[in-house]
PDB file of N, CA and C in Angstrom:
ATOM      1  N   UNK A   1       0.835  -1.194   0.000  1.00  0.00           N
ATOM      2  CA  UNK A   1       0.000   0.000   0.000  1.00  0.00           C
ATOM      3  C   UNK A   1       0.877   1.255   0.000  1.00  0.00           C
ATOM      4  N   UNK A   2       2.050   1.102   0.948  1.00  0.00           N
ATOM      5  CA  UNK A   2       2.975   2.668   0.784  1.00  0.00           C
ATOM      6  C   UNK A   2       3.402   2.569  -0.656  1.00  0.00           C
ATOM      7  N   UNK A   3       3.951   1.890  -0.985  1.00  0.00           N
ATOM      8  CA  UNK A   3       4.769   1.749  -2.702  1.00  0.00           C
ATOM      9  C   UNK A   3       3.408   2.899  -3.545  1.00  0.00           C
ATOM     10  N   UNK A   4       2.247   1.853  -3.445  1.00  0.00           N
ATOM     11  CA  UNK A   4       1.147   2.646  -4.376  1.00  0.00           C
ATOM     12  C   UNK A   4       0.701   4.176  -3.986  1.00  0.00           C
ATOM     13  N   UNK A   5       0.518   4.497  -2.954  1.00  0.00           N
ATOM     14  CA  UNK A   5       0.456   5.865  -2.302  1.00  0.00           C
ATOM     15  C   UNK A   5       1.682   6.490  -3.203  1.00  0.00           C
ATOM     16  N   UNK A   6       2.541   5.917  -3.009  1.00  0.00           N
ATOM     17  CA  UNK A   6       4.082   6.603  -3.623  1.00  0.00           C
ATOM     18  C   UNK A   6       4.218   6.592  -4.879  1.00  0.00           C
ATOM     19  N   UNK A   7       3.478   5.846  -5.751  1.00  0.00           N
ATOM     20  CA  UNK A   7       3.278   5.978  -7.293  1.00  0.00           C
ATOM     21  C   UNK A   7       2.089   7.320  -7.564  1.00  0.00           C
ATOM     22  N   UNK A   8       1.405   6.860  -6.522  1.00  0.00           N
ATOM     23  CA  UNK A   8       0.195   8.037  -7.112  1.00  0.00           C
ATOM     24  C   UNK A   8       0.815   9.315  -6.913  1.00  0.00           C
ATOM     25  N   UNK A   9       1.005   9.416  -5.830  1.00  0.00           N
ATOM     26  CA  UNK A   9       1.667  11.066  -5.254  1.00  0.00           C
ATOM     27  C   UNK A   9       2.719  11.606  -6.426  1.00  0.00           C
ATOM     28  N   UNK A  10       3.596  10.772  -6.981  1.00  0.00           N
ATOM     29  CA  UNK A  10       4.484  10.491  -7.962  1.00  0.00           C
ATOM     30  C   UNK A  10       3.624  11.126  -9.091  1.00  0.00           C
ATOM     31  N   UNK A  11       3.084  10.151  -9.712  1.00  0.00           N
ATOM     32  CA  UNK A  11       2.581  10.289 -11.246  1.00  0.00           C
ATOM     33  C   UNK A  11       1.318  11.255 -11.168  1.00  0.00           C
ATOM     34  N   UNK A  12       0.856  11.626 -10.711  1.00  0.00           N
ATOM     35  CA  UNK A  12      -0.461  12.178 -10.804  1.00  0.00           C
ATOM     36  C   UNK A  12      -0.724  13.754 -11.020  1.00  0.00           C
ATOM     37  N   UNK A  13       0.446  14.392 -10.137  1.00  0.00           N
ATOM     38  CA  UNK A  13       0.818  15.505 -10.772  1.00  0.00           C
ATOM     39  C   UNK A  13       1.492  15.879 -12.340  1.00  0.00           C
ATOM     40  N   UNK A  14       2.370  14.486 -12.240  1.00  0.00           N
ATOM     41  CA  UNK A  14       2.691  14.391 -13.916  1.00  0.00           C
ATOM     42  C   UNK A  14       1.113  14.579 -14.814  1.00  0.00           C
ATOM     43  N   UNK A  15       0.424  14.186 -14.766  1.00  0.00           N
ATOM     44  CA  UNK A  15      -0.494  13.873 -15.526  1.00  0.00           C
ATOM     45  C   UNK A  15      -1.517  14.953 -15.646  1.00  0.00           C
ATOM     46  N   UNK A  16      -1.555  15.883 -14.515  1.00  0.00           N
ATOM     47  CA  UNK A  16      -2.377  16.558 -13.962  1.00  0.00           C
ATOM     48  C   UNK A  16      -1.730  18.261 -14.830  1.00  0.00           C
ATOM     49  N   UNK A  17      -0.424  18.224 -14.872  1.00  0.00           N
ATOM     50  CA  UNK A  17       0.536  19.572 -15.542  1.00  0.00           C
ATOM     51  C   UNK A  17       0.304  18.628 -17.344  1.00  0.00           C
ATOM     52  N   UNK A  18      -0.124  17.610 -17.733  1.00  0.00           N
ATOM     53  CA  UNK A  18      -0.215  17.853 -19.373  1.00  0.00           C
ATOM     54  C   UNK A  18      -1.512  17.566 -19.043  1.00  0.00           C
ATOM     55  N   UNK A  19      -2.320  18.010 -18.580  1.00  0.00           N
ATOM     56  CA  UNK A  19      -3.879  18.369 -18.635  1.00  0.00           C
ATOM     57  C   UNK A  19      -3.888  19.604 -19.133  1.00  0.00           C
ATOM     58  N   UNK A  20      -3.335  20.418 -17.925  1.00  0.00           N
ATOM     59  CA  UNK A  20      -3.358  22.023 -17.764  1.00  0.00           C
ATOM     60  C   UNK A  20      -2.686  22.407 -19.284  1.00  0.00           C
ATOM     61  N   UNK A  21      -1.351  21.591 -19.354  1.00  0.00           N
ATOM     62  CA  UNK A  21      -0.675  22.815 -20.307  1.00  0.00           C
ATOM     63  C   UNK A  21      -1.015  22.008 -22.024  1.00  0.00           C
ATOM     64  N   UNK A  22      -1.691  21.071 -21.953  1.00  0.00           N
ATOM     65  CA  UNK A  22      -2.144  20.808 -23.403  1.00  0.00           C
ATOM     66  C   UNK A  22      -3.978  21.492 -23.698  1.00  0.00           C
ATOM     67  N   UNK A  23      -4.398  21.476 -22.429  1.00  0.00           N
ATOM     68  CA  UNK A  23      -6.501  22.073 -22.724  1.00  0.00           C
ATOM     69  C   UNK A  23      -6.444  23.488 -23.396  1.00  0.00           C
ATOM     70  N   UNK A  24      -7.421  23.142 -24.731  1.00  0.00           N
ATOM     71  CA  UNK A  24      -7.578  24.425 -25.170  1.00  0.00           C
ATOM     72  C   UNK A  24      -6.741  24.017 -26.216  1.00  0.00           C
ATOM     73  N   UNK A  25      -5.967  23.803 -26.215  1.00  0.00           N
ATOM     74  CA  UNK A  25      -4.150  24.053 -27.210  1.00  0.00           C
ATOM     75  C   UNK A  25      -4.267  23.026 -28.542  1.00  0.00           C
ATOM     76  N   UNK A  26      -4.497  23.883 -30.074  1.00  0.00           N
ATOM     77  CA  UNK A  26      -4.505  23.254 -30.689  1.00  0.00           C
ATOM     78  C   UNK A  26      -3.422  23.150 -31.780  1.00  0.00           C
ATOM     79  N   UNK A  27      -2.141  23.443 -30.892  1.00  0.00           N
ATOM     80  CA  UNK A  27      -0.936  23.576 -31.719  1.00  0.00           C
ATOM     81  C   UNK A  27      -0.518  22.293 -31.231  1.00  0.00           C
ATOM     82  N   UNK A  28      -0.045  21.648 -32.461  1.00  0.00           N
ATOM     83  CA  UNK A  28       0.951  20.203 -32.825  1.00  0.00           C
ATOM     84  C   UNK A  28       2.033  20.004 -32.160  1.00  0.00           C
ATOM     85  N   UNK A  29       2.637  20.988 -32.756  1.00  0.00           N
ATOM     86  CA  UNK A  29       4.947  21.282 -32.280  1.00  0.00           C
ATOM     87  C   UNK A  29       4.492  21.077 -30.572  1.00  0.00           C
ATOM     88  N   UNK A  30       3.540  22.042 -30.238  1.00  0.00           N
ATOM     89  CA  UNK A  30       3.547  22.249 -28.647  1.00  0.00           C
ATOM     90  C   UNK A  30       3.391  21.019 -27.553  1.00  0.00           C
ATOM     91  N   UNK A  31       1.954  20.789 -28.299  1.00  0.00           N
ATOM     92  CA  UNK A  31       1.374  19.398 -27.796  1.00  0.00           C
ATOM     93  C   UNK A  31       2.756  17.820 -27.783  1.00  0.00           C
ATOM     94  N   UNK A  32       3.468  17.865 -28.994  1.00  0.00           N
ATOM     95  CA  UNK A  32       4.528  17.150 -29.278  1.00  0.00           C
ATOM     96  C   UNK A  32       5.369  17.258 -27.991  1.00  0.00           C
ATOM     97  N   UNK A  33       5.748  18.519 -27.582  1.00  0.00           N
ATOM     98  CA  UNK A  33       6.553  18.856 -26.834  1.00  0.00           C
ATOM     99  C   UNK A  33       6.427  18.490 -25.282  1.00  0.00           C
ATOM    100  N   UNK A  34       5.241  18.859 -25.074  1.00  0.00           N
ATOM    101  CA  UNK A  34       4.415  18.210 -23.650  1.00  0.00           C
ATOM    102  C   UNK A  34       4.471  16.778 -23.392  1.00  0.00           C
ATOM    103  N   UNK A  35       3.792  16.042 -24.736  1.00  0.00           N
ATOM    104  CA  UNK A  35       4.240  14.438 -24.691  1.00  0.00           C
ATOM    105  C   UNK A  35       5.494  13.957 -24.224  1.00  0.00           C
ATOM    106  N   UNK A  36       6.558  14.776 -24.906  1.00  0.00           N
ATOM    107  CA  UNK A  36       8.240  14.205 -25.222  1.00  0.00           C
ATOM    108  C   UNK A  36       8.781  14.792 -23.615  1.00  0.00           C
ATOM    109  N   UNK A  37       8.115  15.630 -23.093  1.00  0.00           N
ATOM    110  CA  UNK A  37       8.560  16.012 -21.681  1.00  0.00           C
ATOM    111  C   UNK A  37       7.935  15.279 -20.330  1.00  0.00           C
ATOM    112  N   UNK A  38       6.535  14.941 -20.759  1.00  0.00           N
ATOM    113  CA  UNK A  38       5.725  14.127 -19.865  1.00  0.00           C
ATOM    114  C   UNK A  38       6.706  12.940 -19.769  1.00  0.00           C
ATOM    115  N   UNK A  39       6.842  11.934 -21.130  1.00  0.00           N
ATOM    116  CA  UNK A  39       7.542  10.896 -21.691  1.00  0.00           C
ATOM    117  C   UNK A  39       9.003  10.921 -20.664  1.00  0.00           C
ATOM    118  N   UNK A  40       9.494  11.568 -20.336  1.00  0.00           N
ATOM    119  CA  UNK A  40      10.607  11.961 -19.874  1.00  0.00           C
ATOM    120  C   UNK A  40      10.738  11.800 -18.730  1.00  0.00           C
ATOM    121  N   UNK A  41       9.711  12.580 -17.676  1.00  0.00           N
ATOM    122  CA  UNK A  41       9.268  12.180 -16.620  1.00  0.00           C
ATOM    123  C   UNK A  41       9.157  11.025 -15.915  1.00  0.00           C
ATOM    124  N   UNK A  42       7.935  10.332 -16.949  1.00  0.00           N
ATOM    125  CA  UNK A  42       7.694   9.289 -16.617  1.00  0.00           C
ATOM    126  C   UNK A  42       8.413   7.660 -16.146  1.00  0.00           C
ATOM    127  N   UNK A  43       9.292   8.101 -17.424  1.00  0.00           N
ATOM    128  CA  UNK A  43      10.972   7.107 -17.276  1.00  0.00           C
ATOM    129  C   UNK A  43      11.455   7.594 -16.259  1.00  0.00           C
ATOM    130  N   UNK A  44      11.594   8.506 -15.901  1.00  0.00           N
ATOM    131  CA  UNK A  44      13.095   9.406 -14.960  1.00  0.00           C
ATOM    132  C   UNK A  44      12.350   8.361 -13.446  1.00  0.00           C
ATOM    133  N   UNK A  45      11.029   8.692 -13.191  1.00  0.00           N
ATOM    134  CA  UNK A  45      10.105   7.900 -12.578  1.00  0.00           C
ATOM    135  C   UNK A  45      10.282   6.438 -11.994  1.00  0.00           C
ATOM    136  N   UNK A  46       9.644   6.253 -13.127  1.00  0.00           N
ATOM    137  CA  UNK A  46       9.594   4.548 -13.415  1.00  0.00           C
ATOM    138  C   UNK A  46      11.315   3.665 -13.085  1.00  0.00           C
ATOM    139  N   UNK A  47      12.163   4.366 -13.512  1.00  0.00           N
ATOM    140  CA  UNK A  47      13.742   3.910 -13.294  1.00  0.00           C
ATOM    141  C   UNK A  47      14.086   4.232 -11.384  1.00  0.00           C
ATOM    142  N   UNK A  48      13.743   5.242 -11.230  1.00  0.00           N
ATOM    143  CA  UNK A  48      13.908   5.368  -9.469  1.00  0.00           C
ATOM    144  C   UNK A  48      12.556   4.144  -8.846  1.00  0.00           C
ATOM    145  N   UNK A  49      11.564   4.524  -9.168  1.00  0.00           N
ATOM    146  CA  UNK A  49      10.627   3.411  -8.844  1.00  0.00           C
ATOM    147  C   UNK A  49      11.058   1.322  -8.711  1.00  0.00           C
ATOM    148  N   UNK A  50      11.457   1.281  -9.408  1.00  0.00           N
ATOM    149  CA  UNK A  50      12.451   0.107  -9.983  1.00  0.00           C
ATOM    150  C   UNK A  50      13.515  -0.168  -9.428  1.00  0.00           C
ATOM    151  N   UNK A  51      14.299   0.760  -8.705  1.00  0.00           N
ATOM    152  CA  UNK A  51      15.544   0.267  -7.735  1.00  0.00           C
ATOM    153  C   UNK A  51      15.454   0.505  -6.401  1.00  0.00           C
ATOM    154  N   UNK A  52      14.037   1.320  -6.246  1.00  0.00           N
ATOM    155  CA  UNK A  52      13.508   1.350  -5.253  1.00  0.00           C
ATOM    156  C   UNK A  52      12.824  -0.062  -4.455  1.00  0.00           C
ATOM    157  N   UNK A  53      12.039  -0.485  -5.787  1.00  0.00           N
ATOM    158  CA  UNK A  53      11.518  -1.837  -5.287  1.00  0.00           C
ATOM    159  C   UNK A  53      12.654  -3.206  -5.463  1.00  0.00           C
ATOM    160  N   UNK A  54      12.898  -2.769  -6.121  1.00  0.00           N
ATOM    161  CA  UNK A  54      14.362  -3.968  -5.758  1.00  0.00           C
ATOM    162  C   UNK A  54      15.154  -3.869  -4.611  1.00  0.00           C
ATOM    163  N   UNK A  55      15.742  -2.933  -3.962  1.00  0.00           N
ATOM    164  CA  UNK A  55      16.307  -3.242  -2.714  1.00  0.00           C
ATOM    165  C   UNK A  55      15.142  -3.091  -1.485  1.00  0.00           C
ATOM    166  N   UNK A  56      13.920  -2.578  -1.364  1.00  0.00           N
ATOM    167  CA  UNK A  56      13.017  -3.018  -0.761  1.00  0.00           C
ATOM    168  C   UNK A  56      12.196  -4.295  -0.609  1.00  0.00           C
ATOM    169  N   UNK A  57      12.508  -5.119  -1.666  1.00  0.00           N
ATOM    170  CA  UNK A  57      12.281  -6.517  -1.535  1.00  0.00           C
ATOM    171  C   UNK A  57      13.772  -7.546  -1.343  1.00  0.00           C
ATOM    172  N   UNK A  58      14.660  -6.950  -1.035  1.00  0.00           N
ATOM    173  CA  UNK A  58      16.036  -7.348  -1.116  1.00  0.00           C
ATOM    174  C   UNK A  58      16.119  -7.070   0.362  1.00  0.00           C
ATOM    175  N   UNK A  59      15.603  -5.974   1.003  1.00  0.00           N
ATOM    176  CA  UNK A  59      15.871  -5.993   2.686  1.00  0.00           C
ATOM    177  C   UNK A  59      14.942  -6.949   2.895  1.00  0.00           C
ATOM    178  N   UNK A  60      13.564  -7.261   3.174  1.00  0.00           N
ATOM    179  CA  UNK A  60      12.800  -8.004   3.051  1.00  0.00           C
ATOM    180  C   UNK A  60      13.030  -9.848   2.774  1.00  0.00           C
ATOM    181  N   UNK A  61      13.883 -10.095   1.756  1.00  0.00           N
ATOM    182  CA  UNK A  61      14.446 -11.005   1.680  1.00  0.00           C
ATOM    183  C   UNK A  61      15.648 -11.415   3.025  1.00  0.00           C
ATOM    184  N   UNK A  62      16.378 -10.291   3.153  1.00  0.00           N
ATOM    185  CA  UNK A  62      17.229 -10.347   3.753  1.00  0.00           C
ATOM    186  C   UNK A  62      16.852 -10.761   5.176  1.00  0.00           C
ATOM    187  N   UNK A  63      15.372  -9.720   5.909  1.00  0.00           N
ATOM    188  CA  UNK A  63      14.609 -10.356   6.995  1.00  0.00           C
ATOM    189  C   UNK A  63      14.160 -11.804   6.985  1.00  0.00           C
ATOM    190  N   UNK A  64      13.547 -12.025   5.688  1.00  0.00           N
ATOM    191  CA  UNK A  64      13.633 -13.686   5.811  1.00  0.00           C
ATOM    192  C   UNK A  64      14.469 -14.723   6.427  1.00  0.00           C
ATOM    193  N   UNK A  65      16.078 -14.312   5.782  1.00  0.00           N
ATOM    194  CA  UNK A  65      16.813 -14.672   5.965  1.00  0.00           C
ATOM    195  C   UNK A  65      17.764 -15.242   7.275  1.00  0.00           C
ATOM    196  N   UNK A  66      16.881 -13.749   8.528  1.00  0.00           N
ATOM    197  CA  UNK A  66      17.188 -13.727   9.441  1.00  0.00           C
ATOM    198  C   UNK A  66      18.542 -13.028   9.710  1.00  0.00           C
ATOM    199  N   UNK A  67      18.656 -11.904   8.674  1.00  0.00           N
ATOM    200  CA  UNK A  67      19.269 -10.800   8.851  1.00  0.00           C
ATOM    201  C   UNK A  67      18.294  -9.761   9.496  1.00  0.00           C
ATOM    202  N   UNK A  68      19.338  -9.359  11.018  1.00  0.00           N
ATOM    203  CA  UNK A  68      19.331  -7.694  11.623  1.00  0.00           C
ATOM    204  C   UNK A  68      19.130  -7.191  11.301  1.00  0.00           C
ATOM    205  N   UNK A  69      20.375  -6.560  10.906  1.00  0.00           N
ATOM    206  CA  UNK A  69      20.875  -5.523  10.228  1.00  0.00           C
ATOM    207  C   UNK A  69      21.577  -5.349   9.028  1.00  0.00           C
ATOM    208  N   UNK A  70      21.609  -4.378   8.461  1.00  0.00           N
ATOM    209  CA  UNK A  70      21.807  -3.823   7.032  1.00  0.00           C
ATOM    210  C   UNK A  70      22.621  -2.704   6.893  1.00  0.00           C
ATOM    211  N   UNK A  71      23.439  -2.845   6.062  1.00  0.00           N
ATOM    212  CA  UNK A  71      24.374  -1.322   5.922  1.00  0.00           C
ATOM    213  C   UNK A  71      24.116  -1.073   4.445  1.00  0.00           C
ATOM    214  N   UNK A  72      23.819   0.721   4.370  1.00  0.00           N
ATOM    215  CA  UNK A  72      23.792   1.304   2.551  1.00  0.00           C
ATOM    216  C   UNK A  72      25.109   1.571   2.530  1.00  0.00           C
ATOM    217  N   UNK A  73      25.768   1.246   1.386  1.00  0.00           N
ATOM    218  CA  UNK A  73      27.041   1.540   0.745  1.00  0.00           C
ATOM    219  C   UNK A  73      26.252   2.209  -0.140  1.00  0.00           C
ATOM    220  N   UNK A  74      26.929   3.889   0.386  1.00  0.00           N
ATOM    221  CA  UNK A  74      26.776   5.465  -0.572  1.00  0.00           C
ATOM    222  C   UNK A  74      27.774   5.319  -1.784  1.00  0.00           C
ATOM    223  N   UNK A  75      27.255   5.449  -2.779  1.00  0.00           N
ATOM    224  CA  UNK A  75      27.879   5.917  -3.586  1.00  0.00           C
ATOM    225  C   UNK A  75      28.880   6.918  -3.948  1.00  0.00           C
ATOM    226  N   UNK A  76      28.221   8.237  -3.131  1.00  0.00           N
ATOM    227  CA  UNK A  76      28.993   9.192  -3.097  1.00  0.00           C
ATOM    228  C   UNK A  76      28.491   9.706  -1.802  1.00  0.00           C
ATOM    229  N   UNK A  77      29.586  11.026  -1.690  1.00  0.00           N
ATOM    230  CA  UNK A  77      28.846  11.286  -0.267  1.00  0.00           C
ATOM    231  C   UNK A  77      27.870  12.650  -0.238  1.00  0.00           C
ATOM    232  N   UNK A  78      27.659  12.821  -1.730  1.00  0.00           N
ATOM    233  CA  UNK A  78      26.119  13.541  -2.203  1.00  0.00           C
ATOM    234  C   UNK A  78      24.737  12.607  -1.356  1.00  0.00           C
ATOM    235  N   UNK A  79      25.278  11.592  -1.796  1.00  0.00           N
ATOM    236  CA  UNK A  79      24.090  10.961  -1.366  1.00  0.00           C
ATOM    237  C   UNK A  79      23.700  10.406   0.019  1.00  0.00           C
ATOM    238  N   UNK A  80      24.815  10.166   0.760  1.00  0.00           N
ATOM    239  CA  UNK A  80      24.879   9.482   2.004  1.00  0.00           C
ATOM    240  C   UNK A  80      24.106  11.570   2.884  1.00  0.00           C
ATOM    241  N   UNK A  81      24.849  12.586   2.572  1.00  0.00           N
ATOM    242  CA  UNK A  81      24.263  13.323   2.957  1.00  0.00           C
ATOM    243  C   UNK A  81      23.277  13.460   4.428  1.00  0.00           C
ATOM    244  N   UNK A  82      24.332  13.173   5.447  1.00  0.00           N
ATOM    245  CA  UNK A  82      23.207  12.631   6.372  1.00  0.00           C
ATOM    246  C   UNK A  82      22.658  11.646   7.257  1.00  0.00           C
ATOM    247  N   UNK A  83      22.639  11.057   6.186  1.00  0.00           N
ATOM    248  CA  UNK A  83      21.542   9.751   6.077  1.00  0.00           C
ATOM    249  C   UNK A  83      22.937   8.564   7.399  1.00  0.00           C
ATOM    250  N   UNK A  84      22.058   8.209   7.723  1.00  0.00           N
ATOM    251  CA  UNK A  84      22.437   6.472   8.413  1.00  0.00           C
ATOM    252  C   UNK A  84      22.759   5.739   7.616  1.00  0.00           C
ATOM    253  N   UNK A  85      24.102   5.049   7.697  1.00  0.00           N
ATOM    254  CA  UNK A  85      24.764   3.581   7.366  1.00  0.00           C
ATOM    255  C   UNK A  85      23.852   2.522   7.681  1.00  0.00           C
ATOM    256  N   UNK A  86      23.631   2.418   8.891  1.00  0.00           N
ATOM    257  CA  UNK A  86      23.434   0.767   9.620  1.00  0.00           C
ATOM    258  C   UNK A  86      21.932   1.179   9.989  1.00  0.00           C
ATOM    259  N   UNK A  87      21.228   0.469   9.572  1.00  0.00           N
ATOM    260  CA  UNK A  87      20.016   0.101  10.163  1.00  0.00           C
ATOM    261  C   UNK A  87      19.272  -1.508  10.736  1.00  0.00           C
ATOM    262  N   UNK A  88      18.125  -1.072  11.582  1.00  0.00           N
ATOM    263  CA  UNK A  88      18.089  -2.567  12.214  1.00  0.00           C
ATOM    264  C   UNK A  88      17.266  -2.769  11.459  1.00  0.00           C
ATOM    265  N   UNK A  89      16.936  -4.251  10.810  1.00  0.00           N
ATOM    266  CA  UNK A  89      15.996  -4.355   9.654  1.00  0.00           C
ATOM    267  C   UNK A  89      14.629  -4.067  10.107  1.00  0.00           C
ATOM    268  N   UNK A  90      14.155  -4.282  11.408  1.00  0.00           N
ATOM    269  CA  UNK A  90      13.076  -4.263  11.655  1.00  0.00           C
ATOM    270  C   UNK A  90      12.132  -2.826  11.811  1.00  0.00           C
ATOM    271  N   UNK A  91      13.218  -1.697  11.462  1.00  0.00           N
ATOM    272  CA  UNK A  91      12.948  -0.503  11.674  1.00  0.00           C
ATOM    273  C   UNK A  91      13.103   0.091  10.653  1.00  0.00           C
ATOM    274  N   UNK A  92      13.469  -0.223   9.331  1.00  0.00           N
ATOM    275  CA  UNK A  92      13.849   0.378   8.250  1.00  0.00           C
ATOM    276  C   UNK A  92      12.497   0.802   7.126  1.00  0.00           C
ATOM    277  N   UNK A  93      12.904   1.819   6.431  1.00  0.00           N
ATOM    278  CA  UNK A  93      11.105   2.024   6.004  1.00  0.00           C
ATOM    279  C   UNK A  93      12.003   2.538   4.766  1.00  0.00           C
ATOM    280  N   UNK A  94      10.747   2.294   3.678  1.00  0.00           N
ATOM    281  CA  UNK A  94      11.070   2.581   2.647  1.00  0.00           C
ATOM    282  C   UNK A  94      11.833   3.919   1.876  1.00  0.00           C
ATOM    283  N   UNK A  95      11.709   5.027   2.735  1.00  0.00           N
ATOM    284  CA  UNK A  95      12.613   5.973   2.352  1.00  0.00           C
ATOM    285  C   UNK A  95      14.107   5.870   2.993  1.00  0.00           C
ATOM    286  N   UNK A  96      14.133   5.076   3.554  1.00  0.00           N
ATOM    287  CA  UNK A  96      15.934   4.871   4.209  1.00  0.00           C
ATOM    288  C   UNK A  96      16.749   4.130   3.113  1.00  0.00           C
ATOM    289  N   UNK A  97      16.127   3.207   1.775  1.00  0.00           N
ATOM    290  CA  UNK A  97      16.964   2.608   1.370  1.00  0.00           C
ATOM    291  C   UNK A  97      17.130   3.259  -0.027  1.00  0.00           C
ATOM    292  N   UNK A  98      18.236   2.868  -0.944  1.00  0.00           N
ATOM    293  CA  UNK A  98      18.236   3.328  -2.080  1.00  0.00           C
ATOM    294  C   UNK A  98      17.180   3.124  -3.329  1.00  0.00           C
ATOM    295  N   UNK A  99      16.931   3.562  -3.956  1.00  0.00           N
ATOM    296  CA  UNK A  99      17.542   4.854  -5.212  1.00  0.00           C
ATOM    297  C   UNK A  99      17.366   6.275  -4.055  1.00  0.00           C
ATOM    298  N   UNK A 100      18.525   6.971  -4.005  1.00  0.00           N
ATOM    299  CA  UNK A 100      17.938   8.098  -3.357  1.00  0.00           C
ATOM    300  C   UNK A 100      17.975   9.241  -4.307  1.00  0.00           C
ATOM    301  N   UNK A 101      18.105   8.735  -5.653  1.00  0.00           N
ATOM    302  CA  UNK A 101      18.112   9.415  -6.620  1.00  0.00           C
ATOM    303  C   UNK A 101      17.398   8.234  -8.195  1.00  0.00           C
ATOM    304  N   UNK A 102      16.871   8.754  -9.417  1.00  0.00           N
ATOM    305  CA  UNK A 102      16.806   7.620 -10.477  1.00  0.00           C
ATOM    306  C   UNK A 102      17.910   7.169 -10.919  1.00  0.00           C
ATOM    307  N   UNK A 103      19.171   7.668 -10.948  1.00  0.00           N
ATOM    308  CA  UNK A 103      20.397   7.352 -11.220  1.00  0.00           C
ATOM    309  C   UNK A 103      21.151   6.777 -10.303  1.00  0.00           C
ATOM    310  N   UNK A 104      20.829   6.387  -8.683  1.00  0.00           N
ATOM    311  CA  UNK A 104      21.499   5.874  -8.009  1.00  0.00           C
ATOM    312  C   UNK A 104      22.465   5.119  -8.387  1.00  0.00           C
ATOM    313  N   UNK A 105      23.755   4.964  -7.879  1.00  0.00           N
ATOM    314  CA  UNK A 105      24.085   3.431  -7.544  1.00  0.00           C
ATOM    315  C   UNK A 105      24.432   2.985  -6.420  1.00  0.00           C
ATOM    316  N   UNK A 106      24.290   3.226  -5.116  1.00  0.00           N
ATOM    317  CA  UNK A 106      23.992   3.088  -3.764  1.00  0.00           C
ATOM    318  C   UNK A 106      23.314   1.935  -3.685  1.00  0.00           C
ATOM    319  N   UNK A 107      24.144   0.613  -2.799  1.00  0.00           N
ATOM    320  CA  UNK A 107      23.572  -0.582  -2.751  1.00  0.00           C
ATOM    321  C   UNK A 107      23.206  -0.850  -0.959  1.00  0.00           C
ATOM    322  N   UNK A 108      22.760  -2.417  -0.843  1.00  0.00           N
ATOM    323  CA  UNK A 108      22.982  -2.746   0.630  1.00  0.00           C
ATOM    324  C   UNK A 108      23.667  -4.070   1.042  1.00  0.00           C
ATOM    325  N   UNK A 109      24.018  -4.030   1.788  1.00  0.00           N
ATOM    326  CA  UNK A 109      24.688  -5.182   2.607  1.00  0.00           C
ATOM    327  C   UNK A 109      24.467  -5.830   3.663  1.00  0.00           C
ATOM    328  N   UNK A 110      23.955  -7.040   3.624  1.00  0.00           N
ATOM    329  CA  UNK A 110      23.615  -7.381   5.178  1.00  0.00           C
ATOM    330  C   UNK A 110      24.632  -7.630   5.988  1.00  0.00           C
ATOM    331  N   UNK A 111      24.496  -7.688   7.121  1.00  0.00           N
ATOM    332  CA  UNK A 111      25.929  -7.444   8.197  1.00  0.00           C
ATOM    333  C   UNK A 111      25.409  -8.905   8.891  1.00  0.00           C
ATOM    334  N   UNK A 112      26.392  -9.725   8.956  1.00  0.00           N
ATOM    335  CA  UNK A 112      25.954 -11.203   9.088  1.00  0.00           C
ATOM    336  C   UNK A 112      26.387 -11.262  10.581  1.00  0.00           C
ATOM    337  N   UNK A 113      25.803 -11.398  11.610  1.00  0.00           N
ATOM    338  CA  UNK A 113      26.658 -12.077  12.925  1.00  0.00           C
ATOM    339  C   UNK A 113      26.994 -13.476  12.974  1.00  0.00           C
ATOM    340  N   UNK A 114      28.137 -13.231  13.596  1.00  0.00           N
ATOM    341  CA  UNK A 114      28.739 -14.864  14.295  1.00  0.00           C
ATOM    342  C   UNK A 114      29.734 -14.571  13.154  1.00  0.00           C
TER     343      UNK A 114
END
């Protein structure tokens, strides 16, 4: 249910700005232009969406597993910015893990005891 909340909140304003800026508008080039920018969006989107749900079903797995804890290996330290290394799995929520960008490459690691 959070993922979908997080698509809508996501896409809906997309959809909602080529309402506004195509109604009324019966120029081609323009309308073209709105598509090819919406279009744009939507990927930029859909690609953060996508590595989002992959390491959110990858911690998840990892709880299966009977992994704790988890460490993000930052990519850079644009991205760490802040943010917590080590988390306990049981406390981790979907904005703590990567894409923290659509271009991420910020991964995770489970931290194995014994």
């Amino acid at each position: 249910i959070e993922a979908v909340t997080g698509v809508q909140t996501c896409a809906l304003p997309i959809f909602e700005d080529l309402k506004s800026a195509t109604k009324n508008n019966k120029d081609k080039i323009y309308i073209d232009n709105q598509l090819s920018k919406t279009e744009y969006r939507l990927r930029f989107l859909c690609d953060y969406l996508t590595k989002k749900s992959y390491w959110w079903n990858y911690v998840q797995q990892c709880k299966t597993d009977g992994v704790k804890t988890i460490e993000i290996q930052f990519e850079n330290s644009d991205h760490q910015n802040g943010r917590m290394t080590h988390f306990d799995i049981d406390k981790i929520t979907i904005e703590d893990i990567p894409a923290y960008t659509p271009y991420c490459k910020c991964s995770i690691k489970p931290i194995m005891k014994g």
